[in-house]
C-alpha atoms as a PDB file:
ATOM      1  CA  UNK A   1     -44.032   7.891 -66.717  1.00  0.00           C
ATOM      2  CA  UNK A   2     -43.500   5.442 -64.570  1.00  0.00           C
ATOM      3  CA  UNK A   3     -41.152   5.625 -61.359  1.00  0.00           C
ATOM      4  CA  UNK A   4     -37.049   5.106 -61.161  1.00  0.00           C
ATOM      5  CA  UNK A   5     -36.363   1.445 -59.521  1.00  0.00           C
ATOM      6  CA  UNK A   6     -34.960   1.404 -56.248  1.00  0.00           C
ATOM      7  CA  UNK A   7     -31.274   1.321 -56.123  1.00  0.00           C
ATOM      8  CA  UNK A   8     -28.469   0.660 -52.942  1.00  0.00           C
ATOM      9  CA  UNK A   9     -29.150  -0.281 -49.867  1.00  0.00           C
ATOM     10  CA  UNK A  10     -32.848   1.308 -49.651  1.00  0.00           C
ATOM     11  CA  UNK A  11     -34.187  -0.958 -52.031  1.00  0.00           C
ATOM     12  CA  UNK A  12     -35.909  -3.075 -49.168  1.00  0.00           C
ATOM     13  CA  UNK A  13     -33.548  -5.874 -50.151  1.00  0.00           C
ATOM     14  CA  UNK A  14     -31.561  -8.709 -48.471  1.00  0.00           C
ATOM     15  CA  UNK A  15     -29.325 -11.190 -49.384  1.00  0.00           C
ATOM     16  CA  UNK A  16     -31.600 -13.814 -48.652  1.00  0.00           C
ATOM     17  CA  UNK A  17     -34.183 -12.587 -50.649  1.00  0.00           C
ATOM     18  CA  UNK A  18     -31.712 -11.398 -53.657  1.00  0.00           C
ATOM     19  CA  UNK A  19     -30.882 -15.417 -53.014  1.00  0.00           C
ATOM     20  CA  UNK A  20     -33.981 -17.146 -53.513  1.00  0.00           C
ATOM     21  CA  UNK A  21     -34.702 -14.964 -56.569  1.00  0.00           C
ATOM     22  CA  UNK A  22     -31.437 -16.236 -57.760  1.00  0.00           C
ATOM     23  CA  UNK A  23     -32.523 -20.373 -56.942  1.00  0.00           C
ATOM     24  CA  UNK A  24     -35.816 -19.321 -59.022  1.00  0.00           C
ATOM     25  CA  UNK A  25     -34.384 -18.018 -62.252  1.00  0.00           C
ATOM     26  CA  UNK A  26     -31.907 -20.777 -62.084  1.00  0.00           C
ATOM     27  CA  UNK A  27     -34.810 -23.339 -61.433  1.00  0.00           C
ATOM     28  CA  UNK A  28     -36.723 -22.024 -64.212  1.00  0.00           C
ATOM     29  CA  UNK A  29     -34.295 -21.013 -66.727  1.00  0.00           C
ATOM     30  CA  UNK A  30     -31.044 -22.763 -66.348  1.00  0.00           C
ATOM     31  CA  UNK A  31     -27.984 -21.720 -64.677  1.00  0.00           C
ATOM     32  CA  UNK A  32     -26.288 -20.611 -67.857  1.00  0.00           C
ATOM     33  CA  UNK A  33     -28.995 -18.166 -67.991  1.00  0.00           C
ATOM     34  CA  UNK A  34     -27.624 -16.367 -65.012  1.00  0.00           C
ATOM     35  CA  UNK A  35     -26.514 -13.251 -64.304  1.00  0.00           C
ATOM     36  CA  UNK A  36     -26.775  -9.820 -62.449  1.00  0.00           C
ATOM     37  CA  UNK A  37     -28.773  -7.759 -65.027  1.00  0.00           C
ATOM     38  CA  UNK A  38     -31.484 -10.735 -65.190  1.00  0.00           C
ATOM     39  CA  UNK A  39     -31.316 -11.327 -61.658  1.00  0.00           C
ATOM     40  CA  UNK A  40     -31.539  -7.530 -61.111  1.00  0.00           C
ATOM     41  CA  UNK A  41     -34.787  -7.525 -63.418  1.00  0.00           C
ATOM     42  CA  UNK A  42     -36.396 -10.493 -61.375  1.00  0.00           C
ATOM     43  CA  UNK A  43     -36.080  -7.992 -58.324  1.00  0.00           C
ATOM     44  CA  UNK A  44     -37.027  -5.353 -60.202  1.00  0.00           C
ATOM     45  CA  UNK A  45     -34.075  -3.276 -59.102  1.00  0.00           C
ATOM     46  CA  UNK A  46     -31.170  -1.591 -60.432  1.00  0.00           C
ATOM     47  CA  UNK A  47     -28.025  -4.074 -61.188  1.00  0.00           C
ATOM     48  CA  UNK A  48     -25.785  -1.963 -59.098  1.00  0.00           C
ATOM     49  CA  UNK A  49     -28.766  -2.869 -56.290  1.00  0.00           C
ATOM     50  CA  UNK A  50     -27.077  -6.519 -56.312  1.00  0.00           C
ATOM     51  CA  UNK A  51     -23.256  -5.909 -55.235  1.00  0.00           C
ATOM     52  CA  UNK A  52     -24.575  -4.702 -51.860  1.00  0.00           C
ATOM     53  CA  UNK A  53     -25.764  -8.841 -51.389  1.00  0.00           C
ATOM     54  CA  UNK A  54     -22.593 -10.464 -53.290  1.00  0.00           C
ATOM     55  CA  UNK A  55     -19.703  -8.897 -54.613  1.00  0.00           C
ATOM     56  CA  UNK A  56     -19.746 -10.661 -58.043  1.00  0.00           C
ATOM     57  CA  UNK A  57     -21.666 -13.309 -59.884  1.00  0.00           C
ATOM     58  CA  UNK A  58     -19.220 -15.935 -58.692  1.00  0.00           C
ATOM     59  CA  UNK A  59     -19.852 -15.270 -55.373  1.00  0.00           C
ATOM     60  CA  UNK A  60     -23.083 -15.218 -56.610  1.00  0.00           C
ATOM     61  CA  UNK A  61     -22.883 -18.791 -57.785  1.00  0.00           C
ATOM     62  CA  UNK A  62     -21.001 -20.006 -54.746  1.00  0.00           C
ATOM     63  CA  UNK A  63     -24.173 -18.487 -52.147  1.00  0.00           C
ATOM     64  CA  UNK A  64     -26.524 -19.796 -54.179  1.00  0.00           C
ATOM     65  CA  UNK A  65     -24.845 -23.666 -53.477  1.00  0.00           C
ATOM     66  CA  UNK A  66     -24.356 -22.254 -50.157  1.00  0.00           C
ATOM     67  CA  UNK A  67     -27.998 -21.717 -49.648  1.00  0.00           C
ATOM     68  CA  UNK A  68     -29.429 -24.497 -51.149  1.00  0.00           C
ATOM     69  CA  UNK A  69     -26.781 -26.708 -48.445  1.00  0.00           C
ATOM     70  CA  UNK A  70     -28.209 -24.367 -45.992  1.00  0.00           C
ATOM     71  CA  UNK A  71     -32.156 -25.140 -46.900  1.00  0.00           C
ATOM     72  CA  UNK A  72     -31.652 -29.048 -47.379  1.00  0.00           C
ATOM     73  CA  UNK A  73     -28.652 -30.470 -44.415  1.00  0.00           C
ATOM     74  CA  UNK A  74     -29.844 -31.480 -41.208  1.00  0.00           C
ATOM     75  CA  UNK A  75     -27.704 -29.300 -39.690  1.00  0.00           C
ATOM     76  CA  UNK A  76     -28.965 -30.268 -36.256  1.00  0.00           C
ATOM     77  CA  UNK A  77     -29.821 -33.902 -36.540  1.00  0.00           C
ATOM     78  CA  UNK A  78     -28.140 -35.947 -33.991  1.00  0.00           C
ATOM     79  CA  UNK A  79     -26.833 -39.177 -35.842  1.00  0.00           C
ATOM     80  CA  UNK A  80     -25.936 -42.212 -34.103  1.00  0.00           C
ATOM     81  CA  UNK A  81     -23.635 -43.592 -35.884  1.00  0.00           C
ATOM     82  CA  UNK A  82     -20.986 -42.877 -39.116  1.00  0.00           C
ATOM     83  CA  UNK A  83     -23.156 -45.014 -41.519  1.00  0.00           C
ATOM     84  CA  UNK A  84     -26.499 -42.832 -40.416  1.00  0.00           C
ATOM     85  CA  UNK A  85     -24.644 -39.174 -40.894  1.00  0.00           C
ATOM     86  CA  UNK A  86     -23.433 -40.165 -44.406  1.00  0.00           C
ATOM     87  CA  UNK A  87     -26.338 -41.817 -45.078  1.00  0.00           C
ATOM     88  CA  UNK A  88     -28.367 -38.342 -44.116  1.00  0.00           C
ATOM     89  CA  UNK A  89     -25.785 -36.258 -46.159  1.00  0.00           C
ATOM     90  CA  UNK A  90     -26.341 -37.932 -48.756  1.00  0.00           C
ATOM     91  CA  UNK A  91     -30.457 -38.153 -49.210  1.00  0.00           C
ATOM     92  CA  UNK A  92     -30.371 -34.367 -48.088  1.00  0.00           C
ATOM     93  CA  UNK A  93     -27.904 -33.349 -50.794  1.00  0.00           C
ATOM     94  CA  UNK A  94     -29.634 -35.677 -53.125  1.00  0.00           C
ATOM     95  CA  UNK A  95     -33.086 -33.561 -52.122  1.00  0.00           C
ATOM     96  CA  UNK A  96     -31.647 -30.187 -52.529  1.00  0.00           C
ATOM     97  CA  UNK A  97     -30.923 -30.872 -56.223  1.00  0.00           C
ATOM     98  CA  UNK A  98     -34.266 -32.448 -56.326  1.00  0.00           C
ATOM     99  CA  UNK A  99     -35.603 -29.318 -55.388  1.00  0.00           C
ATOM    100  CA  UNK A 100     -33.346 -27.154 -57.114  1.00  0.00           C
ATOM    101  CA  UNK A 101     -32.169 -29.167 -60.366  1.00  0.00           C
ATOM    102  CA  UNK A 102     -31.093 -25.777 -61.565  1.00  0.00           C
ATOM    103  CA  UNK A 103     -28.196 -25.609 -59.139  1.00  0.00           C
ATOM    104  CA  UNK A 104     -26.829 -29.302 -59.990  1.00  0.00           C
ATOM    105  CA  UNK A 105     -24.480 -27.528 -62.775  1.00  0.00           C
ATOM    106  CA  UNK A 106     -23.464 -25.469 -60.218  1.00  0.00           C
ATOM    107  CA  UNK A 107     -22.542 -28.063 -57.525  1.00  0.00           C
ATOM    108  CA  UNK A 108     -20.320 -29.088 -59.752  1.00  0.00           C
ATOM    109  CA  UNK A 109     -18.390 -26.415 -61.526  1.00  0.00           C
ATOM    110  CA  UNK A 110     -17.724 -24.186 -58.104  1.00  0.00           C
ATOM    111  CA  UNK A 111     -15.981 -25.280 -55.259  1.00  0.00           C
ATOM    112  CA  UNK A 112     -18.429 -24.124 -52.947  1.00  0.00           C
ATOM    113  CA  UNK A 113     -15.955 -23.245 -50.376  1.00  0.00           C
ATOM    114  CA  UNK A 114     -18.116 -21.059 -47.569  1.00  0.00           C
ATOM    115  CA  UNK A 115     -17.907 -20.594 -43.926  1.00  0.00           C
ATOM    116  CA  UNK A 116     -21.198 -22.019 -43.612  1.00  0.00           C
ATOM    117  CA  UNK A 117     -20.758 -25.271 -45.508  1.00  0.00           C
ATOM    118  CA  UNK A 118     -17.262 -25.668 -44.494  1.00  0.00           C
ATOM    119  CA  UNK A 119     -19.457 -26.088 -40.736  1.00  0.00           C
ATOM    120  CA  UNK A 120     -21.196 -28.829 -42.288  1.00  0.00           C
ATOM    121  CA  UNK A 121     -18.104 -30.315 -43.303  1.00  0.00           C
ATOM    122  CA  UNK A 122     -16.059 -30.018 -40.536  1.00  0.00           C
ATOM    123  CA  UNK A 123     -19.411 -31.637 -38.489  1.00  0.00           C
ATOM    124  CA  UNK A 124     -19.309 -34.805 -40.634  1.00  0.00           C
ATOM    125  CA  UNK A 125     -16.080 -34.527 -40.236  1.00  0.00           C
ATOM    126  CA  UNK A 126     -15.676 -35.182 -37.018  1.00  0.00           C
ATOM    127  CA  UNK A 127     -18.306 -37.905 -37.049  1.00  0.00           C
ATOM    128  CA  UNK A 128     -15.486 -40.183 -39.183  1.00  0.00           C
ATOM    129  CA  UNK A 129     -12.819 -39.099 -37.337  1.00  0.00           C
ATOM    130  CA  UNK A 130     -14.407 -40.230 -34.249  1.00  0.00           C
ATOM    131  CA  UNK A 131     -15.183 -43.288 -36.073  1.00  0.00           C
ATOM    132  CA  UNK A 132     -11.561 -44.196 -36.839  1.00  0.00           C
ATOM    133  CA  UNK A 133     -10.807 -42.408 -40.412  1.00  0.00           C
ATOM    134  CA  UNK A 134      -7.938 -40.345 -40.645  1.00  0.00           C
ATOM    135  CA  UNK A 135      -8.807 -36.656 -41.207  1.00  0.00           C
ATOM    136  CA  UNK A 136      -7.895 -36.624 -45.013  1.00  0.00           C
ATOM    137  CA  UNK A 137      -9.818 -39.603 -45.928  1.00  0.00           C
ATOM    138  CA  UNK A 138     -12.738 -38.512 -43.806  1.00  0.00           C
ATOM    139  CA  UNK A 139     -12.647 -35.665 -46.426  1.00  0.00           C
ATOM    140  CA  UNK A 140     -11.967 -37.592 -48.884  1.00  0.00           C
ATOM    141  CA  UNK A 141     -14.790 -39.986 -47.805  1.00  0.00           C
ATOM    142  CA  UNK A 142     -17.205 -37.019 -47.572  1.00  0.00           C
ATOM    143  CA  UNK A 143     -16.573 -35.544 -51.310  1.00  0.00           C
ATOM    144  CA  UNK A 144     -16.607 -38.868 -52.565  1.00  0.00           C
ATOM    145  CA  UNK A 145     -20.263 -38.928 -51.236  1.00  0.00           C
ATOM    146  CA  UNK A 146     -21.299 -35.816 -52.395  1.00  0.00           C
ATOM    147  CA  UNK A 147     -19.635 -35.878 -56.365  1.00  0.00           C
ATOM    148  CA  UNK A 148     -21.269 -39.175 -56.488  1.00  0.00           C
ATOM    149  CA  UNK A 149     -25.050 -37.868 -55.581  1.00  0.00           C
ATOM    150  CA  UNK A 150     -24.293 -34.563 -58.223  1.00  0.00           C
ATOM    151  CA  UNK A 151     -23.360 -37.515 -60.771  1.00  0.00           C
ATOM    152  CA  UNK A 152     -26.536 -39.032 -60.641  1.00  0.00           C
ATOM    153  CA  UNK A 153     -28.247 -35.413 -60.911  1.00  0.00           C
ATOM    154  CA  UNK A 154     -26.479 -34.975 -63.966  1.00  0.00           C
ATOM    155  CA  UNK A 155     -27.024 -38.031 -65.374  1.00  0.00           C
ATOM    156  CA  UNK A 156     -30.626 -37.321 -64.710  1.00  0.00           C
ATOM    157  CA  UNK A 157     -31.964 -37.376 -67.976  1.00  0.00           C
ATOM    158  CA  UNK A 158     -31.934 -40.694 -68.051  1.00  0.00           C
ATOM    159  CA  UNK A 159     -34.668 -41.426 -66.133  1.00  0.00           C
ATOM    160  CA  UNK A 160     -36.783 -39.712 -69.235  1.00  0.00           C
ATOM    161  CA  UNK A 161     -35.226 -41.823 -71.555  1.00  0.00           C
ATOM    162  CA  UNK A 162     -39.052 -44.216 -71.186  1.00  0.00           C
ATOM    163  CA  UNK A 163     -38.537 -47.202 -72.500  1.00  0.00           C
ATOM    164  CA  UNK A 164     -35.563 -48.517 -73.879  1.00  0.00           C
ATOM    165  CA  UNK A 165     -36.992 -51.946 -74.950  1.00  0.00           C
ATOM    166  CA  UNK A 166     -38.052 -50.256 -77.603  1.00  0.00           C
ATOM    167  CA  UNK A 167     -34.992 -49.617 -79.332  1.00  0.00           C
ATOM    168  CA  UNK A 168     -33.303 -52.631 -78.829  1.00  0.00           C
ATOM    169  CA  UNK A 169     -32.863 -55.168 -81.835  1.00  0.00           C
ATOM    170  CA  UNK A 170     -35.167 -57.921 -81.590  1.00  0.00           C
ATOM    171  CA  UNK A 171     -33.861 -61.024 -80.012  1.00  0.00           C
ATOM    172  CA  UNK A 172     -30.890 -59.005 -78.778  1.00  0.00           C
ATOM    173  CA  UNK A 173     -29.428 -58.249 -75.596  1.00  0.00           C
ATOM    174  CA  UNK A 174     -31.569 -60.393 -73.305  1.00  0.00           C
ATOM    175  CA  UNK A 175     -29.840 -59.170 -70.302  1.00  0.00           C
ATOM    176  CA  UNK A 176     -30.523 -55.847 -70.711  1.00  0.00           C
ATOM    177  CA  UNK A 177     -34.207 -56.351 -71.955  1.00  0.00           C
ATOM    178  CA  UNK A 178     -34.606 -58.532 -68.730  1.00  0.00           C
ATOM    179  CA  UNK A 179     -32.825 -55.676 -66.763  1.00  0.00           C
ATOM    180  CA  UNK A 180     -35.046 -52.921 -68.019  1.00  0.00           C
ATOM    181  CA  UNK A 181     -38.529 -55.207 -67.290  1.00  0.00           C
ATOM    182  CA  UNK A 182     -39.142 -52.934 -64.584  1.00  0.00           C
ATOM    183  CA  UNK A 183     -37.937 -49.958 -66.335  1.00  0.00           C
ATOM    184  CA  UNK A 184     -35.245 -47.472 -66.615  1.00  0.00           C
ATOM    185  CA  UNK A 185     -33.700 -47.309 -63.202  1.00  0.00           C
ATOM    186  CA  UNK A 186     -34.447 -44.567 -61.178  1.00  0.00           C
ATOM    187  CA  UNK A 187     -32.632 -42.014 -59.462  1.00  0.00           C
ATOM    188  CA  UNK A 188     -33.686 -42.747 -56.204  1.00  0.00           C
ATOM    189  CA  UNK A 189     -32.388 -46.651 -56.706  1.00  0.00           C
ATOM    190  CA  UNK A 190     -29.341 -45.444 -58.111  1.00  0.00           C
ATOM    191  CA  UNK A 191     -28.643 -43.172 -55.198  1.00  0.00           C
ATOM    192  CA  UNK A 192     -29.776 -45.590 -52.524  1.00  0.00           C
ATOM    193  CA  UNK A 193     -27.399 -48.480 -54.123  1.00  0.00           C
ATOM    194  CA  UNK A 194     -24.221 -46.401 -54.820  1.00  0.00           C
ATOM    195  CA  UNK A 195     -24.355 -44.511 -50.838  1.00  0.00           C
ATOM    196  CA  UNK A 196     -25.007 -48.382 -49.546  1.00  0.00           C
ATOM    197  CA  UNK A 197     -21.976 -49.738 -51.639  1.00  0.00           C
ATOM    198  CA  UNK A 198     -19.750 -46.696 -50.792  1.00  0.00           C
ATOM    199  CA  UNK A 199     -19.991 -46.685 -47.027  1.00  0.00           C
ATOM    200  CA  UNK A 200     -19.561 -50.901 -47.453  1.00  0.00           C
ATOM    201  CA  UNK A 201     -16.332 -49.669 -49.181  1.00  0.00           C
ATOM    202  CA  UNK A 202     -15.538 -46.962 -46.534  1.00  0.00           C
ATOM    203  CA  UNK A 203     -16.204 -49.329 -43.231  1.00  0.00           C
ATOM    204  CA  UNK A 204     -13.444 -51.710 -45.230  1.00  0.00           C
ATOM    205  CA  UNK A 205     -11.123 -49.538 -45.311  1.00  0.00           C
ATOM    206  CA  UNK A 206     -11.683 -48.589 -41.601  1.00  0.00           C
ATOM    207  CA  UNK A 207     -11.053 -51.871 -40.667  1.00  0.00           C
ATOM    208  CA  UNK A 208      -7.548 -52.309 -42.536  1.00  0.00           C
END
Protein backbone atom coordinates (compact mmCIF):
# COMPACT_ATOMS: atom_id res chain seq x y z
CA UNK A 1 0.00 0.00 0.00
CA UNK A 2 1.73 2.74 -0.66
CA UNK A 3 1.97 5.96 1.67
CA UNK A 4 -0.69 9.12 1.95
CA UNK A 5 0.99 12.29 0.04
CA UNK A 6 2.02 15.02 2.10
CA UNK A 7 -0.52 17.64 2.62
CA UNK A 8 -0.36 21.57 4.32
CA UNK A 9 2.33 23.22 5.24
CA UNK A 10 4.61 20.02 6.12
CA UNK A 11 4.83 18.98 2.74
CA UNK A 12 8.51 20.39 2.45
CA UNK A 13 7.09 22.88 -0.04
CA UNK A 14 7.61 26.55 -1.07
CA UNK A 15 6.23 28.83 -3.28
CA UNK A 16 9.15 28.99 -5.29
CA UNK A 17 9.38 25.55 -5.82
CA UNK A 18 5.36 25.03 -6.25
CA UNK A 19 6.45 27.95 -9.00
CA UNK A 20 8.91 26.44 -11.11
CA UNK A 21 6.85 23.23 -11.22
CA UNK A 22 4.17 25.46 -12.47
CA UNK A 23 6.77 27.23 -15.48
CA UNK A 24 7.52 23.35 -16.30
CA UNK A 25 4.08 21.95 -16.91
CA UNK A 26 3.28 25.11 -18.69
CA UNK A 27 6.58 24.76 -20.78
CA UNK A 28 5.82 21.32 -21.60
CA UNK A 29 2.20 21.12 -21.89
CA UNK A 30 0.65 24.42 -22.63
CA UNK A 31 -0.84 26.87 -20.39
CA UNK A 32 -4.38 25.77 -21.10
CA UNK A 33 -3.30 22.63 -19.59
CA UNK A 34 -3.01 24.25 -16.23
CA UNK A 35 -4.36 23.82 -13.16
CA UNK A 36 -4.12 22.91 -9.36
CA UNK A 37 -4.94 19.14 -9.47
CA UNK A 38 -2.14 18.70 -12.34
CA UNK A 39 0.11 21.00 -10.76
CA UNK A 40 -0.60 19.23 -7.42
CA UNK A 41 0.30 15.79 -9.20
CA UNK A 42 3.67 17.27 -10.64
CA UNK A 43 4.53 17.86 -6.82
CA UNK A 44 3.21 14.89 -5.91
CA UNK A 45 1.11 16.44 -3.19
CA UNK A 46 -2.34 16.87 -2.20
CA UNK A 47 -4.27 19.85 -4.19
CA UNK A 48 -5.26 21.43 -0.97
CA UNK A 49 -1.09 21.36 -0.50
CA UNK A 50 -1.16 24.33 -3.21
CA UNK A 51 -3.43 27.20 -1.56
CA UNK A 52 -0.78 27.49 1.17
CA UNK A 53 1.68 29.01 -2.05
CA UNK A 54 -1.26 30.97 -4.01
CA UNK A 55 -4.65 31.45 -3.11
CA UNK A 56 -6.18 30.47 -6.51
CA UNK A 57 -5.10 29.51 -9.97
CA UNK A 58 -5.28 33.13 -11.05
CA UNK A 59 -2.99 34.14 -8.69
CA UNK A 60 -1.45 31.25 -9.82
CA UNK A 61 -1.18 32.55 -13.34
CA UNK A 62 -0.26 36.06 -12.30
CA UNK A 63 3.14 34.53 -10.03
CA UNK A 64 3.99 32.50 -12.58
CA UNK A 65 4.45 35.96 -15.05
CA UNK A 66 5.70 37.35 -11.93
CA UNK A 67 8.46 34.87 -11.72
CA UNK A 68 9.45 34.49 -15.02
CA UNK A 69 9.92 38.85 -14.87
CA UNK A 70 11.72 38.01 -11.77
CA UNK A 71 14.24 35.22 -13.47
CA UNK A 72 14.82 37.27 -16.82
CA UNK A 73 14.95 41.61 -15.83
CA UNK A 74 18.11 43.01 -14.96
CA UNK A 75 16.82 44.19 -12.03
CA UNK A 76 20.16 45.64 -11.01
CA UNK A 77 21.76 46.73 -14.21
CA UNK A 78 22.78 50.26 -14.15
CA UNK A 79 21.72 51.79 -17.63
CA UNK A 80 23.12 54.85 -18.95
CA UNK A 81 20.80 56.16 -20.76
CA UNK A 82 16.67 55.88 -21.68
CA UNK A 83 17.42 54.19 -25.09
CA UNK A 84 19.81 51.41 -23.17
CA UNK A 85 17.02 50.58 -20.24
CA UNK A 86 14.29 50.03 -22.89
CA UNK A 87 16.49 48.52 -25.02
CA UNK A 88 17.44 45.91 -21.95
CA UNK A 89 13.66 45.53 -21.09
CA UNK A 90 12.98 44.61 -24.02
CA UNK A 91 15.73 41.67 -25.03
CA UNK A 92 15.16 40.43 -21.33
CA UNK A 93 11.39 40.16 -21.73
CA UNK A 94 11.93 38.90 -25.19
CA UNK A 95 14.36 36.03 -23.39
CA UNK A 96 12.00 35.10 -20.71
CA UNK A 97 9.41 33.96 -23.29
CA UNK A 98 12.25 32.42 -25.09
CA UNK A 99 12.79 30.44 -22.21
CA UNK A 100 9.42 29.97 -21.15
CA UNK A 101 7.20 30.05 -24.48
CA UNK A 102 4.61 28.44 -22.30
CA UNK A 103 3.97 31.63 -20.36
CA UNK A 104 3.64 33.96 -23.63
CA UNK A 105 -0.34 33.18 -23.48
CA UNK A 106 -0.14 34.21 -20.20
CA UNK A 107 1.69 37.57 -20.60
CA UNK A 108 -0.96 38.41 -22.40
CA UNK A 109 -4.29 37.44 -21.00
CA UNK A 110 -3.36 38.60 -17.14
CA UNK A 111 -2.51 41.85 -16.14
CA UNK A 112 0.31 40.84 -14.22
CA UNK A 113 -0.16 43.46 -11.68
CA UNK A 114 2.44 42.38 -8.60
CA UNK A 115 4.39 44.24 -6.10
CA UNK A 116 7.40 42.88 -7.52
CA UNK A 117 6.95 43.80 -11.17
CA UNK A 118 5.19 46.92 -10.42
CA UNK A 119 9.23 47.64 -8.89
CA UNK A 120 10.39 47.00 -12.24
CA UNK A 121 8.01 49.31 -13.59
CA UNK A 122 8.16 52.03 -11.46
CA UNK A 123 12.35 51.65 -12.05
CA UNK A 124 11.96 52.16 -15.83
CA UNK A 125 9.80 54.44 -14.92
CA UNK A 126 11.70 56.76 -13.53
CA UNK A 127 14.44 56.31 -16.11
CA UNK A 128 11.82 58.24 -18.78
CA UNK A 129 10.70 60.50 -16.47
CA UNK A 130 14.11 61.63 -15.82
CA UNK A 131 14.52 61.66 -19.44
CA UNK A 132 11.73 64.17 -20.10
CA UNK A 133 8.41 61.89 -20.62
CA UNK A 134 5.55 62.68 -18.69
CA UNK A 135 4.65 59.94 -16.17
CA UNK A 136 1.63 58.52 -18.22
CA UNK A 137 3.39 58.21 -21.41
CA UNK A 138 6.46 56.81 -19.72
CA UNK A 139 3.86 54.04 -18.93
CA UNK A 140 2.47 54.16 -21.80
CA UNK A 141 5.93 54.01 -23.50
CA UNK A 142 6.86 51.01 -21.32
CA UNK A 143 3.63 48.70 -22.20
CA UNK A 144 3.93 49.68 -25.60
CA UNK A 145 7.40 47.93 -25.40
CA UNK A 146 6.44 45.04 -23.71
CA UNK A 147 2.80 44.09 -25.81
CA UNK A 148 4.95 44.56 -28.77
CA UNK A 149 7.81 41.82 -27.72
CA UNK A 150 4.58 39.26 -26.48
CA UNK A 151 3.28 40.02 -30.20
CA UNK A 152 6.12 38.69 -31.79
CA UNK A 153 6.03 35.56 -29.27
CA UNK A 154 2.73 34.92 -30.44
CA UNK A 155 3.23 35.33 -33.78
CA UNK A 156 6.00 32.87 -33.33
CA UNK A 157 4.96 30.25 -35.45
CA UNK A 158 5.95 31.89 -38.16
CA UNK A 159 9.33 31.42 -38.03
CA UNK A 160 8.39 27.46 -38.73
CA UNK A 161 6.50 28.35 -41.55
CA UNK A 162 10.24 27.14 -43.80
CA UNK A 163 10.01 28.28 -46.89
CA UNK A 164 7.44 30.23 -48.33
CA UNK A 165 8.90 30.41 -51.90
CA UNK A 166 7.48 27.42 -52.22
CA UNK A 167 4.01 28.27 -52.28
CA UNK A 168 4.06 31.20 -54.18
CA UNK A 169 2.70 31.17 -57.89
CA UNK A 170 5.38 31.11 -60.29
CA UNK A 171 6.40 34.39 -61.69
CA UNK A 172 4.39 36.06 -58.94
CA UNK A 173 5.07 38.38 -56.29
CA UNK A 174 8.71 39.22 -56.99
CA UNK A 175 8.93 41.38 -54.03
CA UNK A 176 8.11 39.03 -51.69
CA UNK A 177 10.15 36.11 -53.33
CA UNK A 178 13.12 38.65 -53.28
CA UNK A 179 12.15 39.48 -49.59
CA UNK A 180 12.10 35.92 -48.41
CA UNK A 181 15.78 35.08 -50.32
CA UNK A 182 17.17 34.97 -47.02
CA UNK A 183 14.27 33.36 -45.46
CA UNK A 184 11.37 33.80 -43.25
CA UNK A 185 12.32 36.59 -40.93
CA UNK A 186 13.24 35.79 -37.66
CA UNK A 187 12.18 36.66 -34.36
CA UNK A 188 15.19 38.05 -33.22
CA UNK A 189 15.19 40.62 -36.47
CA UNK A 190 11.74 41.34 -35.88
CA UNK A 191 12.32 42.23 -32.27
CA UNK A 192 15.56 44.10 -32.84
CA UNK A 193 13.78 46.31 -35.75
CA UNK A 194 10.40 47.07 -34.03
CA UNK A 195 12.36 48.15 -30.23
CA UNK A 196 14.86 50.34 -32.69
CA UNK A 197 11.82 51.96 -34.57
CA UNK A 198 9.78 52.41 -31.32
CA UNK A 199 12.28 54.25 -29.17
CA UNK A 200 13.05 56.43 -32.75
CA UNK A 201 9.26 57.09 -32.30
CA UNK A 202 9.47 57.68 -28.48
CA UNK A 203 12.74 60.18 -28.58
CA UNK A 204 10.28 62.18 -31.26
CA UNK A 205 7.87 62.63 -29.23
CA UNK A 206 10.27 63.75 -26.40
CA UNK A 207 11.44 66.33 -28.42
CA UNK A 208 7.90 67.94 -29.36
Amino acid sequence: MSEPRAQGRHAGLTRTLVLEAAVSLVDRDGAAALSMRKLANELDVEAMTLYHHVKNKQALEDALVEHVLTESLSHTATFTSWHEALRIYARDLHHGLEAHPGTVILFASRPGLTEQNSAAIERLLQMLVDAGFDPDVGLRIIYSVASMIIGQHLARPADEIGELDDHLPAGEFPCFREALRSGVPSIESRVSLAVDALIIGFDAIRRT
